[in-house]
PDB file of N, CA and C in Angstrom:
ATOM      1  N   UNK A   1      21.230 -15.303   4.090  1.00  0.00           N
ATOM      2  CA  UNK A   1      20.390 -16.454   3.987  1.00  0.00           C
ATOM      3  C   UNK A   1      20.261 -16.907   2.539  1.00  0.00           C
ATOM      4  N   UNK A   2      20.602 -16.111   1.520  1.00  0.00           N
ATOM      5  CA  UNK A   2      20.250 -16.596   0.511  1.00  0.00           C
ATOM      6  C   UNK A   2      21.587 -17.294  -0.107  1.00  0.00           C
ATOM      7  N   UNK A   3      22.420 -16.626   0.450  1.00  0.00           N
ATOM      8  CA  UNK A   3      24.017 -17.783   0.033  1.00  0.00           C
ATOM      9  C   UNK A   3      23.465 -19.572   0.276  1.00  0.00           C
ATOM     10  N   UNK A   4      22.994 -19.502   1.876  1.00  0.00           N
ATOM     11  CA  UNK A   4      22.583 -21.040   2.454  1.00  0.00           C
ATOM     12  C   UNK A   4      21.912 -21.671   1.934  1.00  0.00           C
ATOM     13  N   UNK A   5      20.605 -20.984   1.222  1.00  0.00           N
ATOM     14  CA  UNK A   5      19.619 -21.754   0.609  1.00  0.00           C
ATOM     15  C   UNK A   5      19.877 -21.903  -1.146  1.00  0.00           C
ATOM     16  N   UNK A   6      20.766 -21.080  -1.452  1.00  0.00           N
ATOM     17  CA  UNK A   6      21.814 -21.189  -2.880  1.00  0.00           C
ATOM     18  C   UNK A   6      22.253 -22.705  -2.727  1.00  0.00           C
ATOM     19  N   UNK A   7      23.091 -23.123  -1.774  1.00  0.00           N
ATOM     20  CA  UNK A   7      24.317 -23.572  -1.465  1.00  0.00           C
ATOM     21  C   UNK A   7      25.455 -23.108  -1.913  1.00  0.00           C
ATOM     22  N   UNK A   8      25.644 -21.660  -1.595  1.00  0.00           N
ATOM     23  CA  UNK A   8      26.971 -20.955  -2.089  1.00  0.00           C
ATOM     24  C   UNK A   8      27.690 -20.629  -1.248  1.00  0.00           C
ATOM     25  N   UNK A   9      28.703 -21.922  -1.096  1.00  0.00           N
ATOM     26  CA  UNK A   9      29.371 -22.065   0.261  1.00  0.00           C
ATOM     27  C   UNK A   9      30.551 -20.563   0.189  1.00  0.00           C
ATOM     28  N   UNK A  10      30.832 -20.101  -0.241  1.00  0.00           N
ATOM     29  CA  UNK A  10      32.234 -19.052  -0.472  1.00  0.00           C
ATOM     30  C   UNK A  10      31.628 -17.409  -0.126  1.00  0.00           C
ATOM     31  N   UNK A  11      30.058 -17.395  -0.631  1.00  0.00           N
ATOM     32  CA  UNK A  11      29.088 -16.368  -0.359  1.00  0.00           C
ATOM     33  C   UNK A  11      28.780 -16.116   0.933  1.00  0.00           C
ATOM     34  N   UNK A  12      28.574 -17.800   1.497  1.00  0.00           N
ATOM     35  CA  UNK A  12      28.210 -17.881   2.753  1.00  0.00           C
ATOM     36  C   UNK A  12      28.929 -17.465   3.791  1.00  0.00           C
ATOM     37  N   UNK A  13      30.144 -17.675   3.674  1.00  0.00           N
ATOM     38  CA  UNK A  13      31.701 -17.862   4.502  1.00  0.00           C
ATOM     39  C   UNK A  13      32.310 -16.667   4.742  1.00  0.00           C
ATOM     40  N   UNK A  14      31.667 -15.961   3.288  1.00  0.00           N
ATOM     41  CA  UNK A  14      31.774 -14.480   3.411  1.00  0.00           C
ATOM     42  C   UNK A  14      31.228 -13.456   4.373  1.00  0.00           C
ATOM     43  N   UNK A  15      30.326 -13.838   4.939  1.00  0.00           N
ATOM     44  CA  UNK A  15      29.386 -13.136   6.246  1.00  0.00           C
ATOM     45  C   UNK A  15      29.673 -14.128   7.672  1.00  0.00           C
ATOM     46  N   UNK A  16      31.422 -13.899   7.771  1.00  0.00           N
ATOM     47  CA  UNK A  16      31.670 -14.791   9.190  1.00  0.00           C
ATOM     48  C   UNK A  16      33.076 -13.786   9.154  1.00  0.00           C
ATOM     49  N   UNK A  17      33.558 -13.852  10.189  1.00  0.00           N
ATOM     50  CA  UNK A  17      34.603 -12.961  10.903  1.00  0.00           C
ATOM     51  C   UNK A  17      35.172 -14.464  10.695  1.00  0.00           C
ATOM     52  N   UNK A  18      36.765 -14.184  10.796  1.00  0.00           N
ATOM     53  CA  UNK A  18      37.708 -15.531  10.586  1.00  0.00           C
ATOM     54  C   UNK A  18      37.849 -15.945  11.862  1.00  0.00           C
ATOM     55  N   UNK A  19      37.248 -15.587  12.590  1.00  0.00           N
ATOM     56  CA  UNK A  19      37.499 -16.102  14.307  1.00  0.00           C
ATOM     57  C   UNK A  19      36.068 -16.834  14.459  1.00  0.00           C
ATOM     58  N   UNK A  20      34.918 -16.964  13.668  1.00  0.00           N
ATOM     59  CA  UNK A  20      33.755 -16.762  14.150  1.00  0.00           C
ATOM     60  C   UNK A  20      33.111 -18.240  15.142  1.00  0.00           C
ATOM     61  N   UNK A  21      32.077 -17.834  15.834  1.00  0.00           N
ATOM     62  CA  UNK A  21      32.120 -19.140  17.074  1.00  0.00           C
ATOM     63  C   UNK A  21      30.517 -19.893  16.502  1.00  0.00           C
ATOM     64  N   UNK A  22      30.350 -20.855  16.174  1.00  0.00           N
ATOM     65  CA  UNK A  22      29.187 -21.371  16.074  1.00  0.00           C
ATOM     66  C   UNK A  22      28.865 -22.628  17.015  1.00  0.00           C
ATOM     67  N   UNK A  23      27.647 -22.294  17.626  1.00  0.00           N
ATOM     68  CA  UNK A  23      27.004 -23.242  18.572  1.00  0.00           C
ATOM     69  C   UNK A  23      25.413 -23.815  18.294  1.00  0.00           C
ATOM     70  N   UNK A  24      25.214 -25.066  17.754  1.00  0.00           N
ATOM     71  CA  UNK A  24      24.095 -25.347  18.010  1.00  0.00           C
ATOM     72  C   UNK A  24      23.894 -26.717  18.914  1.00  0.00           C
ATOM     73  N   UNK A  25      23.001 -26.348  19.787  1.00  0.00           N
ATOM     74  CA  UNK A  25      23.015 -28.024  21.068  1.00  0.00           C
ATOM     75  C   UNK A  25      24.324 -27.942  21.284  1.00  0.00           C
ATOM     76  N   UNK A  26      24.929 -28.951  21.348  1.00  0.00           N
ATOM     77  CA  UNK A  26      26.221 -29.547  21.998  1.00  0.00           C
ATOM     78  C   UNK A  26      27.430 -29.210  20.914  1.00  0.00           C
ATOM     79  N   UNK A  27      27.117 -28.984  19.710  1.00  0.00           N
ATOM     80  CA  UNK A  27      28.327 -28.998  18.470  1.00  0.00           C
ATOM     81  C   UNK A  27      28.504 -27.688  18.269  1.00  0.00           C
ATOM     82  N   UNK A  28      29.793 -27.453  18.689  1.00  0.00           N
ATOM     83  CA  UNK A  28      30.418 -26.192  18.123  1.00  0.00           C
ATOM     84  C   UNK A  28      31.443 -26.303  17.241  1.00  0.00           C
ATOM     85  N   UNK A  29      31.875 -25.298  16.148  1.00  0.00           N
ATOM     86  CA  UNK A  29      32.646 -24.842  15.312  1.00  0.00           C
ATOM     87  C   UNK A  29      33.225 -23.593  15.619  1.00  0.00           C
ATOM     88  N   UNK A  30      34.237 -23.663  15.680  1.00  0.00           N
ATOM     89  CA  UNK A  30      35.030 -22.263  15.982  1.00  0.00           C
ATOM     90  C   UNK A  30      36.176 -22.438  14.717  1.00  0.00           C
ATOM     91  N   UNK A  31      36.228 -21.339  13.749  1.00  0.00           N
ATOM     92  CA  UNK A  31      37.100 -20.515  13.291  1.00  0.00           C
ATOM     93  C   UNK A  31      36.303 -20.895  11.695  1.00  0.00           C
ATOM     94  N   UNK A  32      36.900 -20.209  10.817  1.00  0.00           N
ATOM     95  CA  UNK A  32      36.505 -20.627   9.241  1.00  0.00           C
ATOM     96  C   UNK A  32      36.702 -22.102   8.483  1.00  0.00           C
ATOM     97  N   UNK A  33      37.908 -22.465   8.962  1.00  0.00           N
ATOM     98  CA  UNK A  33      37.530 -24.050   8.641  1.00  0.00           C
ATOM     99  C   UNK A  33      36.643 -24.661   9.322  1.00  0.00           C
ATOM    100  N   UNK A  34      36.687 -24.864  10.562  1.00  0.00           N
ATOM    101  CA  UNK A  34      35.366 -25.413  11.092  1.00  0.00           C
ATOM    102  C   UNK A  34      33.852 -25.296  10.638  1.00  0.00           C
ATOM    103  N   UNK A  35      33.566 -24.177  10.396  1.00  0.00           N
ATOM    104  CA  UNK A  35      32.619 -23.410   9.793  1.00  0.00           C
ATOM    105  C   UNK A  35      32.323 -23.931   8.438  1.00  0.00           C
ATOM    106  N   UNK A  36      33.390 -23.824   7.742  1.00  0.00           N
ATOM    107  CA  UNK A  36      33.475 -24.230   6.063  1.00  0.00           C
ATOM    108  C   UNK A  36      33.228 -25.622   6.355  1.00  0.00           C
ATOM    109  N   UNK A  37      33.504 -26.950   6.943  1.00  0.00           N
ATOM    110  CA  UNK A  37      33.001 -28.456   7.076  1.00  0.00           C
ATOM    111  C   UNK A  37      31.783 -28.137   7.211  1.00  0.00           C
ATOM    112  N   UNK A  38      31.391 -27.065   8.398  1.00  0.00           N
ATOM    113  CA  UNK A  38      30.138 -27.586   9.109  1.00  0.00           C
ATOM    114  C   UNK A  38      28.959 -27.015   8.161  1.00  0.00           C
ATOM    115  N   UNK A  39      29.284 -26.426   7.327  1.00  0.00           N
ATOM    116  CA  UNK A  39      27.989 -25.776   6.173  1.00  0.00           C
ATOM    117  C   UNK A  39      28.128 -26.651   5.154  1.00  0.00           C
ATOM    118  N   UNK A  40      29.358 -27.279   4.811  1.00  0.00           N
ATOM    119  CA  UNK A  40      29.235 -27.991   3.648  1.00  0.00           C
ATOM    120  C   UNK A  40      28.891 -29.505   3.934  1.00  0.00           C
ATOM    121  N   UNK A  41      29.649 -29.744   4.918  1.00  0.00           N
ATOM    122  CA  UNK A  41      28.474 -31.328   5.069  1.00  0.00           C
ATOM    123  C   UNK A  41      27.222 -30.743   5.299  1.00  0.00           C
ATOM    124  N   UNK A  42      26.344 -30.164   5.577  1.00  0.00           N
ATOM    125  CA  UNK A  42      24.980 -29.567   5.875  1.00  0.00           C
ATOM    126  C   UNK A  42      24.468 -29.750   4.750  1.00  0.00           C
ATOM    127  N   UNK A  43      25.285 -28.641   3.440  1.00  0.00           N
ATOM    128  CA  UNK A  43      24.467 -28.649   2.604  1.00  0.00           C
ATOM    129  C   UNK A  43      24.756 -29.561   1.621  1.00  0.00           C
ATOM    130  N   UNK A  44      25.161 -30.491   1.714  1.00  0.00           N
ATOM    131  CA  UNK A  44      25.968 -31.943   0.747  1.00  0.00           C
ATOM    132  C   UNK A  44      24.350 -32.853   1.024  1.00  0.00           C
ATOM    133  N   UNK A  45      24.737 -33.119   2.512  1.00  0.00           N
ATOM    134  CA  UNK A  45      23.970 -34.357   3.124  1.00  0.00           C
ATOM    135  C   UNK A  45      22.833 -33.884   3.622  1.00  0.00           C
ATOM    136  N   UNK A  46      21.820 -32.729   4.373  1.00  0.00           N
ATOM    137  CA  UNK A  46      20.724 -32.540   4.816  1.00  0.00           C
ATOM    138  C   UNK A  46      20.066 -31.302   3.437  1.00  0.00           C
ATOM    139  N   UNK A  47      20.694 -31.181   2.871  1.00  0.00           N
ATOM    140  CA  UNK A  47      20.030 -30.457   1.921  1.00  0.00           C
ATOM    141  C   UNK A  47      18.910 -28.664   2.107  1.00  0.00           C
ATOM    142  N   UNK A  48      19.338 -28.170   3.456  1.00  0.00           N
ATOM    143  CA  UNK A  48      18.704 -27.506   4.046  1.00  0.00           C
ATOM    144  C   UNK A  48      18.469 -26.065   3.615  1.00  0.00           C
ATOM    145  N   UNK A  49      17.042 -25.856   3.885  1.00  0.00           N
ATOM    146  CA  UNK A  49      16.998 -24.367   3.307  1.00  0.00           C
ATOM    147  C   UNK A  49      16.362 -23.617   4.502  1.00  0.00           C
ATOM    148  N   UNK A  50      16.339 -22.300   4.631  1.00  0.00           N
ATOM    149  CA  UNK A  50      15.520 -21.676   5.655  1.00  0.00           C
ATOM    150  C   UNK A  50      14.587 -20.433   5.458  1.00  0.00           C
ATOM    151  N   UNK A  51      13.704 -20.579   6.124  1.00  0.00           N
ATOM    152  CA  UNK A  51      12.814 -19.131   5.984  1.00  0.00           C
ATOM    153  C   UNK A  51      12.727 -18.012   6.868  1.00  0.00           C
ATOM    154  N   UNK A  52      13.021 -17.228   7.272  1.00  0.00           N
ATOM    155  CA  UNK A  52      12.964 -16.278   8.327  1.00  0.00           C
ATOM    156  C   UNK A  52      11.598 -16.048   8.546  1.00  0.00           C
ATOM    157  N   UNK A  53      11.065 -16.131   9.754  1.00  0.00           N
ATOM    158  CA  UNK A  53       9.679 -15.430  10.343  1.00  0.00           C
ATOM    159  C   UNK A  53       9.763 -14.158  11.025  1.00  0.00           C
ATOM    160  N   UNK A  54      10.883 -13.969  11.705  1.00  0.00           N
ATOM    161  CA  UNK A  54      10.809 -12.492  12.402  1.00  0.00           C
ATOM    162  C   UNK A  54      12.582 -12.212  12.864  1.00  0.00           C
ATOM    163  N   UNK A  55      12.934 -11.329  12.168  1.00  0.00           N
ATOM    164  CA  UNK A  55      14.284 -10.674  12.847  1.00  0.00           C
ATOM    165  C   UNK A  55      14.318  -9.746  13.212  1.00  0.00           C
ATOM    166  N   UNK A  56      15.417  -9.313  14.586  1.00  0.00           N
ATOM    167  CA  UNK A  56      15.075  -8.274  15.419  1.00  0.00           C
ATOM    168  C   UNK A  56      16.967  -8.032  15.144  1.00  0.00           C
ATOM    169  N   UNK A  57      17.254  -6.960  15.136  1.00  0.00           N
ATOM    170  CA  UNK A  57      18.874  -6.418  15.211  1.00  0.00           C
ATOM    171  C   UNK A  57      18.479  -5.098  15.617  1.00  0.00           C
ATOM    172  N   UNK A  58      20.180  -5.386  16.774  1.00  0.00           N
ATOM    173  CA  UNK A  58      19.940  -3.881  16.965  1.00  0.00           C
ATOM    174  C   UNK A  58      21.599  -3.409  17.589  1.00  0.00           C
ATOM    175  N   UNK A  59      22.111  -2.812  17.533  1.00  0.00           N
ATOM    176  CA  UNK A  59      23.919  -2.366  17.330  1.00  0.00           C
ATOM    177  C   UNK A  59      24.543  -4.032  16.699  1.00  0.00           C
ATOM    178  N   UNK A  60      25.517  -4.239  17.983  1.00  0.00           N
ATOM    179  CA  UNK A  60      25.909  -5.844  17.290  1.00  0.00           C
ATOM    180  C   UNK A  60      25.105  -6.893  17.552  1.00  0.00           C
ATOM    181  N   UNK A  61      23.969  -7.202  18.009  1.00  0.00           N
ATOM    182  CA  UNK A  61      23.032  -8.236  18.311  1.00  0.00           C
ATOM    183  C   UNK A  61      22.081  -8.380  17.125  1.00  0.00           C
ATOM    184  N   UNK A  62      21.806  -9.321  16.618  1.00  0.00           N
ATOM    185  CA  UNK A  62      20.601  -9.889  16.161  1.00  0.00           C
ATOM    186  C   UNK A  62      20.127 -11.162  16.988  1.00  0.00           C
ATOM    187  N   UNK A  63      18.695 -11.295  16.560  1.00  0.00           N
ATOM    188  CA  UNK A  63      17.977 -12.420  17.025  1.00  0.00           C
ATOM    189  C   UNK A  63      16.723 -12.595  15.980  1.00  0.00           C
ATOM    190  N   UNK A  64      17.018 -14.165  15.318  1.00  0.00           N
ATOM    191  CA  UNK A  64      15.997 -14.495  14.322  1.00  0.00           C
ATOM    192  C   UNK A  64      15.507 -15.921  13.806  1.00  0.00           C
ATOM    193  N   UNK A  65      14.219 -15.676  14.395  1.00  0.00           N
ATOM    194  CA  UNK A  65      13.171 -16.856  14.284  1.00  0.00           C
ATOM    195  C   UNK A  65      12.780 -17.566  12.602  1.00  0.00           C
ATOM    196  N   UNK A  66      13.147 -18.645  12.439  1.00  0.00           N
ATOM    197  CA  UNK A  66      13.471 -19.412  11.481  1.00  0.00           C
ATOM    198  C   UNK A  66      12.831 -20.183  11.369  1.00  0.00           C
ATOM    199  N   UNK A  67      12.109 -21.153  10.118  1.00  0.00           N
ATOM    200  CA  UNK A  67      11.717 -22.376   9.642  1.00  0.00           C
ATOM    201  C   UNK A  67      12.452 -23.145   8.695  1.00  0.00           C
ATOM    202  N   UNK A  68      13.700 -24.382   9.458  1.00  0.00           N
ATOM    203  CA  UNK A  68      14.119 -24.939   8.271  1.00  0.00           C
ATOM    204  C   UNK A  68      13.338 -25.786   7.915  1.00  0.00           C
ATOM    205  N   UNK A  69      13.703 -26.299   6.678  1.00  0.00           N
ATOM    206  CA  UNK A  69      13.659 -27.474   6.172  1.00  0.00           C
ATOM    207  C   UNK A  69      14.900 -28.086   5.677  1.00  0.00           C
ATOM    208  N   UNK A  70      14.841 -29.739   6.396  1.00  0.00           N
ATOM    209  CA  UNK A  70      15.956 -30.655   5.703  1.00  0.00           C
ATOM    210  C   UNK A  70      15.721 -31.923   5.330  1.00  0.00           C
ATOM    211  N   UNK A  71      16.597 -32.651   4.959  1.00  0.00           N
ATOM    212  CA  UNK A  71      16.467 -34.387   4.530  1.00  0.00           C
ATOM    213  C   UNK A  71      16.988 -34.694   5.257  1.00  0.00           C
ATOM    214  N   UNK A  72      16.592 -35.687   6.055  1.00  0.00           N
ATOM    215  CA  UNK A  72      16.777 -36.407   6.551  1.00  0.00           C
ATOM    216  C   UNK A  72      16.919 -38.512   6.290  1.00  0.00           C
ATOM    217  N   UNK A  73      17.433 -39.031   6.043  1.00  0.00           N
ATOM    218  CA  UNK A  73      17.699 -40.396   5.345  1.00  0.00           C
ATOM    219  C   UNK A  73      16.472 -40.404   4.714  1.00  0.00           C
ATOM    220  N   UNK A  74      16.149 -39.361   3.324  1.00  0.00           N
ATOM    221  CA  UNK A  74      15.479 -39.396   1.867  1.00  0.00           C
ATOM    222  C   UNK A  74      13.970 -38.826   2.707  1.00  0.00           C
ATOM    223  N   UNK A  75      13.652 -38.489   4.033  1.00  0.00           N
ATOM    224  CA  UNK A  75      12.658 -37.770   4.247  1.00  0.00           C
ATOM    225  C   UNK A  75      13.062 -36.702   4.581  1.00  0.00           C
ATOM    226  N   UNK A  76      11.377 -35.479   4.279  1.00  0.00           N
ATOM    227  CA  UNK A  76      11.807 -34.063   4.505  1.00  0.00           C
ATOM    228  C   UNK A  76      11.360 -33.923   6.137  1.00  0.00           C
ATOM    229  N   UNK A  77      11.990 -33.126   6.691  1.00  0.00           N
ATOM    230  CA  UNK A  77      11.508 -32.629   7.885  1.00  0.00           C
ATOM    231  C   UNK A  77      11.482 -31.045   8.298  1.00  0.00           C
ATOM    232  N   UNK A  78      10.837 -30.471   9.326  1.00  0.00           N
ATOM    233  CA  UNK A  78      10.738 -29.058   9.330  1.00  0.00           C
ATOM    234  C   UNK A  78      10.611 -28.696  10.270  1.00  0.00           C
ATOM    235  N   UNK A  79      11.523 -28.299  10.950  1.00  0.00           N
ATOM    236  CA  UNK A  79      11.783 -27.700  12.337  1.00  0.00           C
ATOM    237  C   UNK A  79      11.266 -25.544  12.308  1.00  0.00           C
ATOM    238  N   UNK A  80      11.108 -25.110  13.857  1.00  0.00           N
ATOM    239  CA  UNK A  80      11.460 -24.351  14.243  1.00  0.00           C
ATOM    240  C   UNK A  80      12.724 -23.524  15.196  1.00  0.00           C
ATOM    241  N   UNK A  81      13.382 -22.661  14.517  1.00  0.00           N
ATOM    242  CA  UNK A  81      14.964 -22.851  14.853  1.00  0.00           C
ATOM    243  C   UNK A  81      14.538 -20.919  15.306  1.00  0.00           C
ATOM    244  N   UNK A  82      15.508 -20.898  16.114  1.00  0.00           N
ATOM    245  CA  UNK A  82      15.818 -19.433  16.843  1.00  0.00           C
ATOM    246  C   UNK A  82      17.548 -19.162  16.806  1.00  0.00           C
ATOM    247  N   UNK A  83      18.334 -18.505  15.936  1.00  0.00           N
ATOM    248  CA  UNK A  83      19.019 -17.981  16.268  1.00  0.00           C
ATOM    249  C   UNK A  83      19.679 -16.430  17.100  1.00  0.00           C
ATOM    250  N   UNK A  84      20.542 -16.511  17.850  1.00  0.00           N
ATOM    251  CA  UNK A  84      21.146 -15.464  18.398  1.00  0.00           C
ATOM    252  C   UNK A  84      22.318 -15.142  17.973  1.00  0.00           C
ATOM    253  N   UNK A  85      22.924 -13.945  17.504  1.00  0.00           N
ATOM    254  CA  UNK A  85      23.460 -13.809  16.656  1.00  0.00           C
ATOM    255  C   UNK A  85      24.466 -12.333  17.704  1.00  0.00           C
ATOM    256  N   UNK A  86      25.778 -12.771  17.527  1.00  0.00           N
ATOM    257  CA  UNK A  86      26.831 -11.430  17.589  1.00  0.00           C
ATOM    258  C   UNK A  86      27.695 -10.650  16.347  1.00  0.00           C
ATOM    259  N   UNK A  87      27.586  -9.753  15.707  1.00  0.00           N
ATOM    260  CA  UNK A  87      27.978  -9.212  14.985  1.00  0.00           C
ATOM    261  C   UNK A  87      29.186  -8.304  14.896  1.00  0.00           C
ATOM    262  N   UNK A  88      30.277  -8.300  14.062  1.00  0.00           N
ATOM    263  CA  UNK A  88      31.396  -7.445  14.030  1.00  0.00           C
ATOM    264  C   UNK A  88      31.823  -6.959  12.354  1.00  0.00           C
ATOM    265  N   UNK A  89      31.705  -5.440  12.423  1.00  0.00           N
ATOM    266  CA  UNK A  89      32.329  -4.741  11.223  1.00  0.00           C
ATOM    267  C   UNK A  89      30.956  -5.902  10.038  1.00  0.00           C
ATOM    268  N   UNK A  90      29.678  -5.890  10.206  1.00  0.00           N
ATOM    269  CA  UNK A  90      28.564  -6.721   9.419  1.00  0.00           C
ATOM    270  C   UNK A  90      28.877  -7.662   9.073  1.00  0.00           C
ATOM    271  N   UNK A  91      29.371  -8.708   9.858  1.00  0.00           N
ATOM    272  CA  UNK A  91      29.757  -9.814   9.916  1.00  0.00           C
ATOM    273  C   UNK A  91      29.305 -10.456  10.884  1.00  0.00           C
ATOM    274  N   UNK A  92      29.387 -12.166  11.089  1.00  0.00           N
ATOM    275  CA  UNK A  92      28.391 -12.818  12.298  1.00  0.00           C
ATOM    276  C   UNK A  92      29.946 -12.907  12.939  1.00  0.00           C
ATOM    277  N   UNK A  93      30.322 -12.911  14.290  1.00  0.00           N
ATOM    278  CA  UNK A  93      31.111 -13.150  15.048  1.00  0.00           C
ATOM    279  C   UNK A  93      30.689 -14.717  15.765  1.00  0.00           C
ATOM    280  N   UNK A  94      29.692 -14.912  16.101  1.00  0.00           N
ATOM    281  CA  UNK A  94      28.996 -15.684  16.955  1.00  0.00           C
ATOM    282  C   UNK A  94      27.896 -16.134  16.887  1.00  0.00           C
ATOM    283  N   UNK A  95      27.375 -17.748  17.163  1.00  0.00           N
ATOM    284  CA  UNK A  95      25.801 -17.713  16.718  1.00  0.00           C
ATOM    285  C   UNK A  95      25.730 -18.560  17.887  1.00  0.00           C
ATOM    286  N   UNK A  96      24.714 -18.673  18.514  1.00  0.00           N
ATOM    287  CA  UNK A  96      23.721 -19.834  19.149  1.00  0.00           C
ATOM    288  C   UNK A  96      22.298 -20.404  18.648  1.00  0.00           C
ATOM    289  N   UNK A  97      22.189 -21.412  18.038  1.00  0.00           N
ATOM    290  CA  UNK A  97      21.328 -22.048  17.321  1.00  0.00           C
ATOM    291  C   UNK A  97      20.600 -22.705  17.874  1.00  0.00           C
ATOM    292  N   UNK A  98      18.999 -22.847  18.430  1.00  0.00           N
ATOM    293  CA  UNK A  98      17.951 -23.660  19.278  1.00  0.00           C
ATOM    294  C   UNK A  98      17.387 -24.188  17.844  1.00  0.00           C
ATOM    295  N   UNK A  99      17.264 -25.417  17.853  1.00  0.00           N
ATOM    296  CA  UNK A  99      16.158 -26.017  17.117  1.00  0.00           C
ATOM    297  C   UNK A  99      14.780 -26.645  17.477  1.00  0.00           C
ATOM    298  N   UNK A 100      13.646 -26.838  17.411  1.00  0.00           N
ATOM    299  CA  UNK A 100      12.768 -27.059  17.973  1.00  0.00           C
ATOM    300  C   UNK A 100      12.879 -28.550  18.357  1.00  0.00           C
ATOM    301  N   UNK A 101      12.707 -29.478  19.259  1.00  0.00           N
ATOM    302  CA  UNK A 101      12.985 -30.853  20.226  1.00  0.00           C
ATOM    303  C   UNK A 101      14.523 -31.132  20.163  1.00  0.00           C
ATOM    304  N   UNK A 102      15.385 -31.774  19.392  1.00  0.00           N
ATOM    305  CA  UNK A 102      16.635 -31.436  19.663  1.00  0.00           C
ATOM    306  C   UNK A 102      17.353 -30.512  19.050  1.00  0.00           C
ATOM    307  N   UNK A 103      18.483 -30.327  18.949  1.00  0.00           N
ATOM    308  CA  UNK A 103      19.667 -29.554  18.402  1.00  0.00           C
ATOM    309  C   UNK A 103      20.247 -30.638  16.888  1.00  0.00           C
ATOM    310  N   UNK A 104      20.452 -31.739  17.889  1.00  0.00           N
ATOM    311  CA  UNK A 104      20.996 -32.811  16.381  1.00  0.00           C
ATOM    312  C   UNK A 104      19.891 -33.127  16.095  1.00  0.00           C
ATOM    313  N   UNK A 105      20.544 -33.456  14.581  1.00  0.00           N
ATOM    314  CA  UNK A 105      19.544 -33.984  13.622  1.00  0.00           C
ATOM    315  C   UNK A 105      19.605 -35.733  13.969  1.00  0.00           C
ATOM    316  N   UNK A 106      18.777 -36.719  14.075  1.00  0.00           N
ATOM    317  CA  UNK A 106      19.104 -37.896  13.853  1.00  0.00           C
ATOM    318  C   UNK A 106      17.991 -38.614  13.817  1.00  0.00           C
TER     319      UNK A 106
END
């Protein structure tokens, strides 16, 4: 988390398996390029940082309750986000991302 809220996209990229599957709402990214667009337009254009409220891991599973914050066209906004998380060799394999009312931002 602290690569994301850095914006240290190469730090970040570093804690993903080269196969890795990301899902939030309807938009998925599958593999490291996908991944590498989908964090860097994120952190270009919504400017987003996050706070953890409660994480639970346990073999390859995590699950962890989140407060972002982003910009949105020059306003801030602040969701509650829940990720689910699959893990390989301490790496994310897989995520499913809930944000609180939708998934997209718009």
């Amino acid at each position: 988390m602290d690569s994301f809220n850095a914006r240290d996209l190469d730090a970040l990229m570093a804690g993903f398996t080269d196969d890795a599957l990301w899902v939030t709402g309807s938009s998925v990214a599958r593999g490291r390029g996908e991944l590498t667009e989908l964090f860097s337009g994120a952190m270009e254009g919504l400017l987003p940082t996050l706070t953890i409220q409660n994480l639970l891991a346990a073999g390859d599973q995590a699950a962890c309750q989140m407060t972002e914050t982003l910009t949105v066209a020059g306003e801030e906004r602040t969701f509650s986000i829940a990720g689910f998380y699959r893990l390989r060799d301490g790496r994310i394999e897989s995520a499913k991302i809930y944000r609180e009312g939708r998934a997209e931002i718009g």
